[in-house]
N, C-alpha and C. Protein backbone atom coordinates (compact mmCIF):
# COMPACT_ATOMS: atom_id res chain seq x y z
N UNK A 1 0.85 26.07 -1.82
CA UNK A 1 1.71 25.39 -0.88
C UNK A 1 2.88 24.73 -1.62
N UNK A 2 3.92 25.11 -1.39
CA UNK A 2 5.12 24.23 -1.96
C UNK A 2 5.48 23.26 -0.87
N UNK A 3 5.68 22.16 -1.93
CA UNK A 3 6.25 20.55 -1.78
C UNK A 3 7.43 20.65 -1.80
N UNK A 4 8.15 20.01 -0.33
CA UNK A 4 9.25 19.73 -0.45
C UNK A 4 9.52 18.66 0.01
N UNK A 5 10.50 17.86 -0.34
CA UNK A 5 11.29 16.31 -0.40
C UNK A 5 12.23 16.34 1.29
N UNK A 6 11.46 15.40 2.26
CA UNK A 6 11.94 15.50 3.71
C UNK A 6 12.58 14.01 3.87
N UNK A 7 13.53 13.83 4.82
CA UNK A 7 13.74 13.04 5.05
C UNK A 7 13.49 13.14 7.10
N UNK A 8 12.45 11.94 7.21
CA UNK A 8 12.38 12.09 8.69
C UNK A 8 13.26 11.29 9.65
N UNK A 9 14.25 11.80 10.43
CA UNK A 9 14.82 11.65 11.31
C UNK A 9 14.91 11.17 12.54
N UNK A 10 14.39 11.29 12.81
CA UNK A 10 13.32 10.88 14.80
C UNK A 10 12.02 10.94 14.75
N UNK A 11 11.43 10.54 15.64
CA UNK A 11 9.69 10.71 16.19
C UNK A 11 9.56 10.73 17.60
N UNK A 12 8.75 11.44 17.71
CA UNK A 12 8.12 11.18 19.48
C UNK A 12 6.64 11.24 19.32
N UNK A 13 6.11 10.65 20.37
CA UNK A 13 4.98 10.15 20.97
C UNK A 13 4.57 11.34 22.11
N UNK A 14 4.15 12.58 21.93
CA UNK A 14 3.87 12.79 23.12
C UNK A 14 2.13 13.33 23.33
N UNK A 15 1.91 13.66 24.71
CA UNK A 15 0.45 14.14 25.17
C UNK A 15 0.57 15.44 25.53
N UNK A 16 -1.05 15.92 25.19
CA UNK A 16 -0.78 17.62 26.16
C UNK A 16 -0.39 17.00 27.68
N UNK A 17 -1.03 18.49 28.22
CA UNK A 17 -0.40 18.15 29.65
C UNK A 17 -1.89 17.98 30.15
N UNK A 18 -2.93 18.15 29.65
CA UNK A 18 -4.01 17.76 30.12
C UNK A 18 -4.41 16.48 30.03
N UNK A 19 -3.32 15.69 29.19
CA UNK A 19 -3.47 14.59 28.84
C UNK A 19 -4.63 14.08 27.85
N UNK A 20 -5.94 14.85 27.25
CA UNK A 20 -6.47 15.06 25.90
C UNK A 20 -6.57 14.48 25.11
N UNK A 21 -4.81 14.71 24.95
CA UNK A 21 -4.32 15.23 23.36
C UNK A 21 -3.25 14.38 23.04
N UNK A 22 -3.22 13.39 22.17
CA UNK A 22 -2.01 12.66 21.83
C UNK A 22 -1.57 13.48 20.03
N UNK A 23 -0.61 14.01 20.29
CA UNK A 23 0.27 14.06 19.10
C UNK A 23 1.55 13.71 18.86
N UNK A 24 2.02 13.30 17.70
CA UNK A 24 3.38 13.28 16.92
C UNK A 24 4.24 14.08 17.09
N UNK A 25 5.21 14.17 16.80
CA UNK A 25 6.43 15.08 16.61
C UNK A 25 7.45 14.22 15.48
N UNK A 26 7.37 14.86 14.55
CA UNK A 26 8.50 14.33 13.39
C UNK A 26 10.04 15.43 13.67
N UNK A 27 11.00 14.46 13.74
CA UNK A 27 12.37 15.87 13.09
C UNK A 27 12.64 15.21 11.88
N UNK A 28 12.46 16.62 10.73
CA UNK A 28 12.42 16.35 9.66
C UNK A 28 13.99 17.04 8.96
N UNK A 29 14.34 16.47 7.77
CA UNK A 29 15.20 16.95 7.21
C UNK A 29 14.99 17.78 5.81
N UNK A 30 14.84 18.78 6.12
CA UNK A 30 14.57 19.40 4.20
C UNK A 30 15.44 18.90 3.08
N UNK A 31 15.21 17.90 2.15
CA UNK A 31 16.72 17.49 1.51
C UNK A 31 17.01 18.74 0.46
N UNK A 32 16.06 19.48 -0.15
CA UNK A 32 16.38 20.59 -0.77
C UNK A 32 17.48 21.72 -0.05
N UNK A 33 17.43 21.89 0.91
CA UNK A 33 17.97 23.18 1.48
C UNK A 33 18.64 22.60 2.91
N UNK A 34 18.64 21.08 3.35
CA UNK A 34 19.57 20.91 4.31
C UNK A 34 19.00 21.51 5.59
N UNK A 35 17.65 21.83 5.82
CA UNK A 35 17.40 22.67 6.90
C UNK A 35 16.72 21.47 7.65
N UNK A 36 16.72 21.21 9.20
CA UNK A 36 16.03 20.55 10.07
C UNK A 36 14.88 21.33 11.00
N UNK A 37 13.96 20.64 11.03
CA UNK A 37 13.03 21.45 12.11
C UNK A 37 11.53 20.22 12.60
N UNK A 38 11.54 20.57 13.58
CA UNK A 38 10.70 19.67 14.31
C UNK A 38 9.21 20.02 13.42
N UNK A 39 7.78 18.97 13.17
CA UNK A 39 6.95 19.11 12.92
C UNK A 39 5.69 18.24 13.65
N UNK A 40 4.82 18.98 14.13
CA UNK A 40 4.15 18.39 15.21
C UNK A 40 3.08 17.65 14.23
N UNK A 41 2.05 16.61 14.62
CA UNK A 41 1.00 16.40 13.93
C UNK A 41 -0.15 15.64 14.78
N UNK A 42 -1.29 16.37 15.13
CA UNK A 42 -2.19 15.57 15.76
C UNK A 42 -2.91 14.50 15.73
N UNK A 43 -3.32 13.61 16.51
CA UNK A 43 -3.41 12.73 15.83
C UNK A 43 -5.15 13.45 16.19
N UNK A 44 -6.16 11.71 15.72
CA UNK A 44 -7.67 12.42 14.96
C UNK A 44 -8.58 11.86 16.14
N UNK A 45 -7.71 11.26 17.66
CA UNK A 45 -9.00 10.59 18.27
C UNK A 45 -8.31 11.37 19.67
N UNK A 46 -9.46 11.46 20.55
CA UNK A 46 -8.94 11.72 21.91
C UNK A 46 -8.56 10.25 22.41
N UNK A 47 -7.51 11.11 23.76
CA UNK A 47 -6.69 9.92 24.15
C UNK A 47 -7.54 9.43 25.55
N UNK A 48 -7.24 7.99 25.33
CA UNK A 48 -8.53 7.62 26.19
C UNK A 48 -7.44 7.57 27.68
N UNK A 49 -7.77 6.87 28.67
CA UNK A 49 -7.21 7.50 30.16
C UNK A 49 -6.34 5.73 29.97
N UNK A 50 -5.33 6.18 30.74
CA UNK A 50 -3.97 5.22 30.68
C UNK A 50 -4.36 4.16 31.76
């Protein structure tokens, strides 16, 4: 796996649509290569009811 040096940009907070599932969303910046792209990340507990 290559390591690369990000700089993160934004975040969101969002849920599936089943509501489940709470994950992340990073927009990340590649500082090597200048490239942007969204990266999701789950989080580790189910989401309890609102």
């Amino acid at each position: 796996m290559v390591r690369a040096e990000i700089k993160v940009l934004d975040f969101e907070d969002k849920r599936s649509k089943d509501k489940k599932t709470e994950y992340c969303r990073f927009k990340c910046e590649y500082v090597d290569n200048g490239g942007i792209k969204w990266i999701s990340a789950f989080k580790k507990w189910p989401a309890e009811v609102e």
